[in-house]
Protein backbone atom coordinates (compact mmCIF):
# COMPACT_ATOMS: atom_id res chain seq x y z
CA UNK A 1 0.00 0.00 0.00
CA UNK A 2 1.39 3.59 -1.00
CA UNK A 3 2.83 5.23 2.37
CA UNK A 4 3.09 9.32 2.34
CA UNK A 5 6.24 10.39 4.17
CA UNK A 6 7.60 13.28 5.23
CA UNK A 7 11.14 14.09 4.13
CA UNK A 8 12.71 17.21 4.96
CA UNK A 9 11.20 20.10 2.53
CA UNK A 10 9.23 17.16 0.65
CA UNK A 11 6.32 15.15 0.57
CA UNK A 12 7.23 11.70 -0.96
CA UNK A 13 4.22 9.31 -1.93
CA UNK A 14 6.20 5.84 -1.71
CA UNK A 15 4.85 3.38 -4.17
CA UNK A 16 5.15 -0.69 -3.19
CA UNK A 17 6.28 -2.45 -6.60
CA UNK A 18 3.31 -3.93 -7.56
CA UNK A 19 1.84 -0.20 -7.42
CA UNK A 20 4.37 1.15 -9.66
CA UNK A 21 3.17 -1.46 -12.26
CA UNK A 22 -0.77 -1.06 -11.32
CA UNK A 23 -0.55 2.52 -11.99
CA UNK A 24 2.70 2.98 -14.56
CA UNK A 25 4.29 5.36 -11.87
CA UNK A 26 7.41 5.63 -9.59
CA UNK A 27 7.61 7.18 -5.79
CA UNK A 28 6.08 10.98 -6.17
CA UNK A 29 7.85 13.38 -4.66
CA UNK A 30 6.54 17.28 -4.16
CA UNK A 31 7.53 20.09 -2.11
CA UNK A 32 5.77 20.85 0.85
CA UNK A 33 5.41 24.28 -0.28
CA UNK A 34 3.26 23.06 -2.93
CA UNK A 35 0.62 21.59 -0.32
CA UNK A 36 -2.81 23.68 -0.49
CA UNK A 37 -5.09 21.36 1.76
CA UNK A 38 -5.35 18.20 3.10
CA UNK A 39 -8.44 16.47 4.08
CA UNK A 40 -10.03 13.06 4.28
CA UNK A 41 -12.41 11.01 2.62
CA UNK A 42 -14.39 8.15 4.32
CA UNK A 43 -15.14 6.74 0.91
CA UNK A 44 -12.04 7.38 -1.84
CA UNK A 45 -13.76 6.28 -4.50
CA UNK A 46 -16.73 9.01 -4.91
CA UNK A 47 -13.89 11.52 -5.30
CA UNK A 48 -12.44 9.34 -8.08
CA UNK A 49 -12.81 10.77 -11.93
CA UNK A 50 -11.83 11.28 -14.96
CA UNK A 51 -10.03 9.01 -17.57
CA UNK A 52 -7.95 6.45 -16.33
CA UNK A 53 -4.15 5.72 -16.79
CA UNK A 54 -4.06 2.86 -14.64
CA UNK A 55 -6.04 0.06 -12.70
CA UNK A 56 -9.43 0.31 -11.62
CA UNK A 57 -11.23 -2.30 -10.18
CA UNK A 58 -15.02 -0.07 -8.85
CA UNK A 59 -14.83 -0.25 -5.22
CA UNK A 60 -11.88 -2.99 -4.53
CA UNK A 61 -8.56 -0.91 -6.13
CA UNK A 62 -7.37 2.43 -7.89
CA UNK A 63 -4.04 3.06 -8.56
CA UNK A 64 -3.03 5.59 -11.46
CA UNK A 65 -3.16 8.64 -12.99
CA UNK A 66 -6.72 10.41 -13.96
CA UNK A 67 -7.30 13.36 -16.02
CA UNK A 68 -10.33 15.13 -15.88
CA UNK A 69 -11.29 18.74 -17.45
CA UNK A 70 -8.51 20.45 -15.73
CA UNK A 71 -7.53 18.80 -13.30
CA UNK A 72 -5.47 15.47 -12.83
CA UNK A 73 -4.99 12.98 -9.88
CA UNK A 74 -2.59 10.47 -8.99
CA UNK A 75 -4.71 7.47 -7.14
CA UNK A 76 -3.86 4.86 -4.99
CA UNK A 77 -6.78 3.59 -2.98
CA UNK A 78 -7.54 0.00 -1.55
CA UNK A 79 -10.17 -1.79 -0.74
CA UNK A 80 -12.44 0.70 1.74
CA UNK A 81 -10.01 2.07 3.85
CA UNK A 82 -10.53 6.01 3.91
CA UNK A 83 -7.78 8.21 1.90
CA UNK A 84 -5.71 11.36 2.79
CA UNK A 85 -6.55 14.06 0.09
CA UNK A 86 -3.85 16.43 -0.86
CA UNK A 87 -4.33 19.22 -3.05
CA UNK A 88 -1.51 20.40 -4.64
CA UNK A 89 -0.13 23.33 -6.74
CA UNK A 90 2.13 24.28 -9.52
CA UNK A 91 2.49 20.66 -9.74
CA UNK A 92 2.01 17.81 -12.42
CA UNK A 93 -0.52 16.55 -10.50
CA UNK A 94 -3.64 18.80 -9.27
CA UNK A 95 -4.64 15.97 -6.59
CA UNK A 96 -3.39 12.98 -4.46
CA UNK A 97 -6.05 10.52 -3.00
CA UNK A 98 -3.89 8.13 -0.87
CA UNK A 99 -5.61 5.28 1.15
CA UNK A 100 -4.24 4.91 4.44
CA UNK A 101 -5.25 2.72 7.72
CA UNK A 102 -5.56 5.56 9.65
CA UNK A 103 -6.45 8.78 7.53
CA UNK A 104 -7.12 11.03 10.08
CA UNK A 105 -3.83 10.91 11.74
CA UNK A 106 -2.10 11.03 8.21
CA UNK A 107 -3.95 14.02 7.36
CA UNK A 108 -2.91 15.65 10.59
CA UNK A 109 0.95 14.93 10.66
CA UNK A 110 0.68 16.41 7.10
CA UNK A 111 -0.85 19.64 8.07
CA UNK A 112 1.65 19.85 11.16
CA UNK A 113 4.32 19.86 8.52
CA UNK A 114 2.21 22.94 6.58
CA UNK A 115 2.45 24.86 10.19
CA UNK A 116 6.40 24.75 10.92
């Protein structure tokens, strides 16, 4: 399962290998700077769209790349576990939706990081 980590100046989305193939990506990397908001969603998959670059499976995996009107996401949800959304800017990527075991505290270390 993709881990978020926080690395200096950087926030690094670390893909496990069988990610990198589901969704044709390596480990992200973006600059804490670049961090708008974070929040979390209960259910990942409603805030899911767009055309696909990827694997989908509806409500059991999305990992990948979609690329809406304007906007584009990388994706790597599991099963029904909630997901850490970051919004990001001046980046390749509008969007990260991240599934996690525990959301909430993700979403809070990240926004600690926004404050120092």
């Amino acid at each position: 399962m993709a881990n978020i980590q926080l690395k200096g100046d950087e926030l690094v989305v670390e893909l496990s290998t069988l990610e990198k193939i589901e969704g044709i990506q390596s480990n992200l990397r973006f600059p804490i700077s670049a961090v708008r908001a974070v929040r979390v969603a209960e259910n990942p998959y409603t805030e899911i769209s767009g055309i696909r670059i990827g694997t989908g499976i509806p409500l059991v995996v999305a990992v990948g790349t979609w690329i809406g009107v304007g906007h584009k996401a990388f994706v790597a949800v599991h099963g029904h576990r909630a997901a850490v959304i970051v919004e990001l800017e001046g980046e390749p990527f509008d969007e990260l939706i991240i599934s996690s075991d525990d959301a909430e505290a993700e979403a809070e270390r990240i926004k600690a990081a926004l404050k120092a």
